[in-house]
C-alpha atoms as a PDB file:
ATOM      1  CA  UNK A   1     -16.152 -51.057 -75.429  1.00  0.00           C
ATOM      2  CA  UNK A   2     -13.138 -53.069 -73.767  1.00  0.00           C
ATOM      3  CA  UNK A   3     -13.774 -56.576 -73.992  1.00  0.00           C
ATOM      4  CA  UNK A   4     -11.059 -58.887 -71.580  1.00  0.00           C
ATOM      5  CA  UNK A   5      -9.926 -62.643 -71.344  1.00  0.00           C
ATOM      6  CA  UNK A   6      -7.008 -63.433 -68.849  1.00  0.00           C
ATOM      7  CA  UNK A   7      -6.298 -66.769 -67.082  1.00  0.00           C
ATOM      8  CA  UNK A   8      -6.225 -65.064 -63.697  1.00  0.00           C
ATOM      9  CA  UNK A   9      -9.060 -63.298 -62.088  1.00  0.00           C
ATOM     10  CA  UNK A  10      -9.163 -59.201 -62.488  1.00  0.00           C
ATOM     11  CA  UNK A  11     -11.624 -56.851 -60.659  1.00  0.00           C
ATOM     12  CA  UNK A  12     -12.073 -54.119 -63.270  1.00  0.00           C
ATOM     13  CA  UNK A  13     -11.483 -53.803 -66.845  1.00  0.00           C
ATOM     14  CA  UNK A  14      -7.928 -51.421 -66.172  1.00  0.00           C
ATOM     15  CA  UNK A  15      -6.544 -53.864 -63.616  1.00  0.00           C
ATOM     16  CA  UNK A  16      -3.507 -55.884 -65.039  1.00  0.00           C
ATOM     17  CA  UNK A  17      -3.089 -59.517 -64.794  1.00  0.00           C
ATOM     18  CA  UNK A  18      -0.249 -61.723 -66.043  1.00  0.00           C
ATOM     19  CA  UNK A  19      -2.010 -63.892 -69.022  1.00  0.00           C
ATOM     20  CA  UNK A  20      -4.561 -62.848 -71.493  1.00  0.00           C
ATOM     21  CA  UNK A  21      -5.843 -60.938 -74.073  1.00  0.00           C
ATOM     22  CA  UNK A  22      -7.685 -56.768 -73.922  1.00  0.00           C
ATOM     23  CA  UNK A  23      -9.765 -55.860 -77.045  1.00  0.00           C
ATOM     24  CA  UNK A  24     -11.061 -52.401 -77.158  1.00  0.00           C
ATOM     25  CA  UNK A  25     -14.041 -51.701 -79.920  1.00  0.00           C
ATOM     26  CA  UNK A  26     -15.700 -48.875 -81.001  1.00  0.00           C
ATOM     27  CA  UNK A  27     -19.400 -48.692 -81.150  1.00  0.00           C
ATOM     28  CA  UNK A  28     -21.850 -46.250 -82.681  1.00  0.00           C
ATOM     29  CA  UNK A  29     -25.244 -46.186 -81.189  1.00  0.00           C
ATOM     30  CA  UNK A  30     -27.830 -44.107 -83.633  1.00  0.00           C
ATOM     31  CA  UNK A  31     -31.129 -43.968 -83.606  1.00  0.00           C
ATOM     32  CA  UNK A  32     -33.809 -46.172 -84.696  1.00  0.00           C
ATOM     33  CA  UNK A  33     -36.684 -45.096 -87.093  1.00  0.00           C
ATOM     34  CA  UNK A  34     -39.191 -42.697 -86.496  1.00  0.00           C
ATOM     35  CA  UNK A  35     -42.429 -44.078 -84.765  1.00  0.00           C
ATOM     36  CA  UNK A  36     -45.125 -44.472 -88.125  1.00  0.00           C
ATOM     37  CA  UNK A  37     -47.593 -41.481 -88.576  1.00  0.00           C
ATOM     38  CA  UNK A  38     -51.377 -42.105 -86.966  1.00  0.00           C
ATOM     39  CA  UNK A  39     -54.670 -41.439 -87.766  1.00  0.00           C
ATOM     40  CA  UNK A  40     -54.085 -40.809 -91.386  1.00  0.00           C
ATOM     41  CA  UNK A  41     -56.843 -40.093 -93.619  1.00  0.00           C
ATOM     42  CA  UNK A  42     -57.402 -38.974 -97.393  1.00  0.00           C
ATOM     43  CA  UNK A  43     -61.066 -37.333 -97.763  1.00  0.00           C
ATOM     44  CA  UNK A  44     -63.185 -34.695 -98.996  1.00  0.00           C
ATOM     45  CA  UNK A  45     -62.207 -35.662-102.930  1.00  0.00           C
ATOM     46  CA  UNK A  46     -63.487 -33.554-105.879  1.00  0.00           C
ATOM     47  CA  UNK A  47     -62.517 -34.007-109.074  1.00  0.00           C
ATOM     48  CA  UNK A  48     -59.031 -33.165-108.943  1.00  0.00           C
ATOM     49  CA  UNK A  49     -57.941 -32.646-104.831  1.00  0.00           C
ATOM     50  CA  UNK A  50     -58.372 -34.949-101.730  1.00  0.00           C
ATOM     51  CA  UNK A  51     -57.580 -33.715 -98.195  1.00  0.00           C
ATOM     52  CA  UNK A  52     -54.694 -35.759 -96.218  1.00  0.00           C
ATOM     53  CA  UNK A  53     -54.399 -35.273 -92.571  1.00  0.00           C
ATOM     54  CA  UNK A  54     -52.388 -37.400 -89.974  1.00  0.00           C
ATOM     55  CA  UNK A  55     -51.006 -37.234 -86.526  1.00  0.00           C
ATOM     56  CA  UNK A  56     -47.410 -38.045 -84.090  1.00  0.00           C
ATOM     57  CA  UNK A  57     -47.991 -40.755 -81.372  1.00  0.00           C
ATOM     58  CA  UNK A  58     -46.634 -39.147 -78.365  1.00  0.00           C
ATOM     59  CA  UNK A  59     -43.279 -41.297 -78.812  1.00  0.00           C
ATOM     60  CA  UNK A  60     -42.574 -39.557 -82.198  1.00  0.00           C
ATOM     61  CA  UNK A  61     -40.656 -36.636 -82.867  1.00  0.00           C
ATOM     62  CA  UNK A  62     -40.271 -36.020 -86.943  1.00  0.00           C
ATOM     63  CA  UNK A  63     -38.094 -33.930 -88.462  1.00  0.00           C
ATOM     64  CA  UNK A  64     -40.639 -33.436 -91.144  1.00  0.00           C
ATOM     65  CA  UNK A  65     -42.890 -35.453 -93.299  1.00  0.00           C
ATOM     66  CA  UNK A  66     -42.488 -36.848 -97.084  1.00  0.00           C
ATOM     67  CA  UNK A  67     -45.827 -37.412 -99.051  1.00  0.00           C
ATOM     68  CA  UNK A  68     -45.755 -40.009-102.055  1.00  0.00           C
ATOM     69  CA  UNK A  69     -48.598 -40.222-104.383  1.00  0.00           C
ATOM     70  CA  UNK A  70     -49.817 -43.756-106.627  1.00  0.00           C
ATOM     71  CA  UNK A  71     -52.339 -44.662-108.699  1.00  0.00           C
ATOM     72  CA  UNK A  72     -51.356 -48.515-108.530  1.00  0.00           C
ATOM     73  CA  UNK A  73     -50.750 -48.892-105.039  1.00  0.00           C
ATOM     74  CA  UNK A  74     -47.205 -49.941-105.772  1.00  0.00           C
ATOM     75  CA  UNK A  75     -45.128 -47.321-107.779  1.00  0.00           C
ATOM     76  CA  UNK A  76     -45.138 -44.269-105.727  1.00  0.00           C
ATOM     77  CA  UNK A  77     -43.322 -40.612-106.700  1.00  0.00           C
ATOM     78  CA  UNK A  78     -42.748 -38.133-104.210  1.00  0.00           C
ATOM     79  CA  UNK A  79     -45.322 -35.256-104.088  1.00  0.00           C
ATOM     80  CA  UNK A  80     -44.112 -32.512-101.615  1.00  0.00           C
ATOM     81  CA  UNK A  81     -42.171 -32.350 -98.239  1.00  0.00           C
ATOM     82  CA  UNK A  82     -43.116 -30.963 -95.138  1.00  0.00           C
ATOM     83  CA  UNK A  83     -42.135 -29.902 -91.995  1.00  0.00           C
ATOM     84  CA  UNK A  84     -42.415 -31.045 -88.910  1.00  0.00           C
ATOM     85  CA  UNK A  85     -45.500 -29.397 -87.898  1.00  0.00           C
ATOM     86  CA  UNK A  86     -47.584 -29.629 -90.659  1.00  0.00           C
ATOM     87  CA  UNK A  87     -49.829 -32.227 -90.421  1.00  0.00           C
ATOM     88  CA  UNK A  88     -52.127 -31.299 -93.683  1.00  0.00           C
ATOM     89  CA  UNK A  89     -51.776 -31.295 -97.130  1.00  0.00           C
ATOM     90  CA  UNK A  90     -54.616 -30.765-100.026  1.00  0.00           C
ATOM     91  CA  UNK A  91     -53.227 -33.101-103.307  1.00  0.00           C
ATOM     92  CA  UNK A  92     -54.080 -31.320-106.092  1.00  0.00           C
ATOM     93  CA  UNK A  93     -54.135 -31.451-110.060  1.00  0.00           C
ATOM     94  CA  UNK A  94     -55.233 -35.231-109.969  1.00  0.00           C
ATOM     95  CA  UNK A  95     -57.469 -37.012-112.615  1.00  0.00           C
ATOM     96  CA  UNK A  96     -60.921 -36.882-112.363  1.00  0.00           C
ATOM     97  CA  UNK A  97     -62.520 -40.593-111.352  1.00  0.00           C
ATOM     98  CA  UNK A  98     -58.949 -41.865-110.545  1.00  0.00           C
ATOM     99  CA  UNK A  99     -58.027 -43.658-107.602  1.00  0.00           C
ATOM    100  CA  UNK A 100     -55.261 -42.580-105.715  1.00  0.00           C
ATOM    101  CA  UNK A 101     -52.579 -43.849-103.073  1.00  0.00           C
ATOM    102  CA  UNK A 102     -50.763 -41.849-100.711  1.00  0.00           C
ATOM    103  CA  UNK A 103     -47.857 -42.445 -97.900  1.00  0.00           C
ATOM    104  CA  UNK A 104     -46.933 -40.802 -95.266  1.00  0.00           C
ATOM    105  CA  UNK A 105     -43.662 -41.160 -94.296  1.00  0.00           C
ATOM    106  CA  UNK A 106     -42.284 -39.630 -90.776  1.00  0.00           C
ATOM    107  CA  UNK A 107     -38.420 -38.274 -91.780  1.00  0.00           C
ATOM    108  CA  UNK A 108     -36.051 -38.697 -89.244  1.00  0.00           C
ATOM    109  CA  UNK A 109     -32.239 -40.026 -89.236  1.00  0.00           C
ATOM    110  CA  UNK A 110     -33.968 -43.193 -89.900  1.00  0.00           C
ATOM    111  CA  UNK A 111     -37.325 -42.806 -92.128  1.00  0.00           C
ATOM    112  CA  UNK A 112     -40.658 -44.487 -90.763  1.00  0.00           C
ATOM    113  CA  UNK A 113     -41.948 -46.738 -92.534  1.00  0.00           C
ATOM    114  CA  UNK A 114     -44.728 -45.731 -94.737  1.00  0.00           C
ATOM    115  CA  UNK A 115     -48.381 -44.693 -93.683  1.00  0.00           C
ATOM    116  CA  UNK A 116     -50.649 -45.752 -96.496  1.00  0.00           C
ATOM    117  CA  UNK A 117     -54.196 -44.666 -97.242  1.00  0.00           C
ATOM    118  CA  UNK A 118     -56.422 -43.711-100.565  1.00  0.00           C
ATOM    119  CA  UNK A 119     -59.037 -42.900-101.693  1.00  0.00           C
ATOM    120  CA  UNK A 120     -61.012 -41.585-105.329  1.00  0.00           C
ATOM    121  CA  UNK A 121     -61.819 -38.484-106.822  1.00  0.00           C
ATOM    122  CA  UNK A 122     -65.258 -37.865-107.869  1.00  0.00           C
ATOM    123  CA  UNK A 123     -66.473 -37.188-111.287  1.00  0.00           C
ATOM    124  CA  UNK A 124     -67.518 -34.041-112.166  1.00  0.00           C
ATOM    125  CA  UNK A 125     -70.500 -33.171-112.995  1.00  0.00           C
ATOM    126  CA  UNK A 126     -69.734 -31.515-115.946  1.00  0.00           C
ATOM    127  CA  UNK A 127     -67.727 -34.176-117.780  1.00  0.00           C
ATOM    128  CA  UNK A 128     -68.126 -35.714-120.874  1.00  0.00           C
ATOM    129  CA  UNK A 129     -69.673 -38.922-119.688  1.00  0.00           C
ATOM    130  CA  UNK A 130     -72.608 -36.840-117.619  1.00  0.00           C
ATOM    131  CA  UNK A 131     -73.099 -34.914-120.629  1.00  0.00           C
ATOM    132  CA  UNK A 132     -73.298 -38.095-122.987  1.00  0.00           C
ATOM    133  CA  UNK A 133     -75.250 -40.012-120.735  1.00  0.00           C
ATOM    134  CA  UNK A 134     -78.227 -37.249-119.902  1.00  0.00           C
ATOM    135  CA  UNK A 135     -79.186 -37.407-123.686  1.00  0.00           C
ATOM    136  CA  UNK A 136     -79.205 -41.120-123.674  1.00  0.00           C
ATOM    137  CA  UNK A 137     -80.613 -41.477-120.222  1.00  0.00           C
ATOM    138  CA  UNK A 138     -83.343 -39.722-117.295  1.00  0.00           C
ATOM    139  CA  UNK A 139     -82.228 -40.380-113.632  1.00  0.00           C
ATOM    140  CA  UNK A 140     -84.158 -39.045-110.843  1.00  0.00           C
ATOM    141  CA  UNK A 141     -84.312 -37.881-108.248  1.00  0.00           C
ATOM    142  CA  UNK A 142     -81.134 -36.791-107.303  1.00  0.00           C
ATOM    143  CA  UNK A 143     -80.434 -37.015-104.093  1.00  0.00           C
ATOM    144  CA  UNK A 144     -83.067 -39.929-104.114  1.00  0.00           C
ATOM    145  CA  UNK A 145     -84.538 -41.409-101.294  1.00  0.00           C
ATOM    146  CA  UNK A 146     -86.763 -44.549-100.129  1.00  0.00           C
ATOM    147  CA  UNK A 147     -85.005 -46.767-101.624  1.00  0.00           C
ATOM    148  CA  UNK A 148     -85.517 -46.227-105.169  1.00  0.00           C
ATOM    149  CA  UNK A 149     -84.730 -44.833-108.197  1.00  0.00           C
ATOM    150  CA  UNK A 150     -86.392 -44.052-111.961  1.00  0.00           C
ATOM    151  CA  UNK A 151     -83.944 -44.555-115.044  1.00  0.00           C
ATOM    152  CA  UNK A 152     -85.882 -43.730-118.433  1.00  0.00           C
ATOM    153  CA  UNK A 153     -84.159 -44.636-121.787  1.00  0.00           C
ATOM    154  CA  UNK A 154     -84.828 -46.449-125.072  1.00  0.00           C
ATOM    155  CA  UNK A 155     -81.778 -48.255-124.904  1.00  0.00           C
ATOM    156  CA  UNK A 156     -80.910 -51.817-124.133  1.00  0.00           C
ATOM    157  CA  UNK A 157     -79.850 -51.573-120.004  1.00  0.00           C
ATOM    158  CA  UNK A 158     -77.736 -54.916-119.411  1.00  0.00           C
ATOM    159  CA  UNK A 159     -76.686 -54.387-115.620  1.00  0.00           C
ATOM    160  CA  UNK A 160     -76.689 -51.712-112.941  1.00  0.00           C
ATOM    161  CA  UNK A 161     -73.759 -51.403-110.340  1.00  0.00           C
ATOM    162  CA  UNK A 162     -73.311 -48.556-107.134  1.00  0.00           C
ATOM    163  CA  UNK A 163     -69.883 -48.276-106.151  1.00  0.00           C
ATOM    164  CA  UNK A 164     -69.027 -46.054-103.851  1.00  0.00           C
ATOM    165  CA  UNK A 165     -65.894 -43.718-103.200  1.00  0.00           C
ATOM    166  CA  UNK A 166     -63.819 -45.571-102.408  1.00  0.00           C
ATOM    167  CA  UNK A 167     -63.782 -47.994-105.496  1.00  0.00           C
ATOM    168  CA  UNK A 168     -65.946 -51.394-103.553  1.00  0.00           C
ATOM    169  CA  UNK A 169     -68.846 -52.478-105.298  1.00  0.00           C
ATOM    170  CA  UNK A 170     -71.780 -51.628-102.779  1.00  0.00           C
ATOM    171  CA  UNK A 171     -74.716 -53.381-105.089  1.00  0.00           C
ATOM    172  CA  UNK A 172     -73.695 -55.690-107.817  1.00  0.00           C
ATOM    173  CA  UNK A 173     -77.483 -56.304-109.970  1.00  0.00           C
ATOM    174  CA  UNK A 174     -79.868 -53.661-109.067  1.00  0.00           C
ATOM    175  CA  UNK A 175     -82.737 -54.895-110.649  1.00  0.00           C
ATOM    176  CA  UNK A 176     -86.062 -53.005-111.798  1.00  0.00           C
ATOM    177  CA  UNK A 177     -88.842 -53.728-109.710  1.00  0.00           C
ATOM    178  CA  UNK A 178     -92.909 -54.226-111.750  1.00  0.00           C
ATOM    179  CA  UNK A 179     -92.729 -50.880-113.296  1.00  0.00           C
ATOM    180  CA  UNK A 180     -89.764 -51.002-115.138  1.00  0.00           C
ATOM    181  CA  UNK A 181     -88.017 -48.319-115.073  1.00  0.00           C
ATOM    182  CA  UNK A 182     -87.542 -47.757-111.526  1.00  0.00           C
ATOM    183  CA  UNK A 183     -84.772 -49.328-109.439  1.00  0.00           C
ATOM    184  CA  UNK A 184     -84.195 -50.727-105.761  1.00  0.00           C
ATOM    185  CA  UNK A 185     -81.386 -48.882-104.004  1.00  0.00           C
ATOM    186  CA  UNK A 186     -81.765 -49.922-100.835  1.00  0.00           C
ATOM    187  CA  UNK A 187     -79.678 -50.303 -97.819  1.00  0.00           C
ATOM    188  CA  UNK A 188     -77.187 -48.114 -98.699  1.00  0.00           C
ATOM    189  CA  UNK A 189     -75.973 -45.417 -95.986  1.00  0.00           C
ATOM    190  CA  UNK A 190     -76.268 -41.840 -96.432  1.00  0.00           C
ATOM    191  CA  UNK A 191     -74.112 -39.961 -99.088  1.00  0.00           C
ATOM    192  CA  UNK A 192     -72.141 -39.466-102.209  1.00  0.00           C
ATOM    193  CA  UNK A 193     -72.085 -42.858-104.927  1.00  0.00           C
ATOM    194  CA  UNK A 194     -71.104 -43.882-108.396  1.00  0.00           C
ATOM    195  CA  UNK A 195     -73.916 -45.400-110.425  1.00  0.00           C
ATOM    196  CA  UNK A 196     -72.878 -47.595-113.709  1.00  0.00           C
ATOM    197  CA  UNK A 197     -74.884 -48.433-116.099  1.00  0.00           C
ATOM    198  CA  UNK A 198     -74.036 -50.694-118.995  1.00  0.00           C
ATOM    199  CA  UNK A 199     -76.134 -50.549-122.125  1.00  0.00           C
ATOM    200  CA  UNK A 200     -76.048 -51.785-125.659  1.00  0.00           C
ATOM    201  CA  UNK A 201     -74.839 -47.686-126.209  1.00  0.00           C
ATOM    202  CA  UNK A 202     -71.432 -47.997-123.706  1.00  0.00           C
ATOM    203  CA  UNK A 203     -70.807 -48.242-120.463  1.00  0.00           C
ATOM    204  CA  UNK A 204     -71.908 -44.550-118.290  1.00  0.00           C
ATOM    205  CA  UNK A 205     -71.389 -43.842-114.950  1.00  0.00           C
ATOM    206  CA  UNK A 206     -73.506 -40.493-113.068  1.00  0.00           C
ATOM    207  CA  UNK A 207     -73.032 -39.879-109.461  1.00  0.00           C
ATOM    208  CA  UNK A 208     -75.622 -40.003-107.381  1.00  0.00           C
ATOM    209  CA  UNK A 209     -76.561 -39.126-103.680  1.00  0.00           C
ATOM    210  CA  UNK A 210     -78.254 -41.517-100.952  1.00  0.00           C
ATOM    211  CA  UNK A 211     -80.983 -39.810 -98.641  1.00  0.00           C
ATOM    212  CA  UNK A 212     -81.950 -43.468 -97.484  1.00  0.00           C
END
């Protein structure tokens, strides 16, 4: 780039003139970052895998793709690379009842910036705290249905939460109705939940499955 000041006027920048001053520069034009990933999702968790997927706008055009895992939302490690046409990836080995973060990150001469999304793995049904909490406690039915459910036990229950997959609170007091031992779910969509029950024996959690 040729930048010129001279008292006189000149036509072009290569035309000489009697008083002033030329300044040539160079400049280096490189790209900009890579357009962010779209459409991301992390689904279909089991105890220890959840499904990413993602897609390219039209403007993007990766070299590849770097996955990050979390489990705070805030420190993230990298989990695998990938090229530029895979847009799929099953995370695997993770903790059972964990909630994870991942990013997405388009790789480019200049990185995009991060595509975040999460989501929780479920608890097996064969873990410790099922197994614990089906001596000290009856649920049924599972799925249920209608609205309600029946929890038998001897013990002392202090509150009942359903929280779903994702980790939100759907119903904060579920509260027996005149029978005792059977509980109002209602309004709750269709699908997979994590029921908590706190007790004067612990706190146990059993998933359970909305036909409502």
């Amino acid at each position: 780039m040729r930048i010129r000041n001279y008292f006189n006027p000149i036509s072009d920048a290569c035309s000489s003139a009697n008083f002033g001053e030329t300044e040539d520069y160079k400049v280096i034009i490189s790209g900009g970052k890579e357009i962010e990933v779209i459409n991301a999702k992390a689904e279909n968790p089991t105890p220890s895998s959840i499904d990413l997927s993602w897609g390219v706008s039209t403007n993007g055009n990766p070299s590849g793709f770097i996955l990050k895992q979390s489990t705070d939302g805030i420190n993230f490690s990298t989990l695998t690379n990938l090229t530029s046409n895979e847009r799929f990836y099953t995370a695997s080995s993770l903790s059972n009842n964990t909630k994870y973060w991942f990013q997405i990150i388009e790789s480019g001469t200049i990185n995009s910036n991060p595509k975040t999304v999460w989501n929780t793995t479920l608890e097996s049904s064969l873990s410790n705290n099922d197994y614990v909490l089906d001596k000290e406690f009856k649920i049924f039915p599972i799925p249920f249905e209608n609205g309600t459910i029946k929890i038998k036990s001897k013990n002392t229950i202090h509150s009942i939460k359903v929280i779903d997959l994702l980790g939100k609170v759907v119903l904060d007091k579920v509260k027996p109705n005149k029978f005792g031992n059977i509980y109002s779910i209602e309004n709750i969509p269709r699908g997979m939940y994590i029921l908590k029950i706190e007790s004067d024996k612990g706190d146990f959690s059993k998933t359970i499955i909305s036909k409502y």
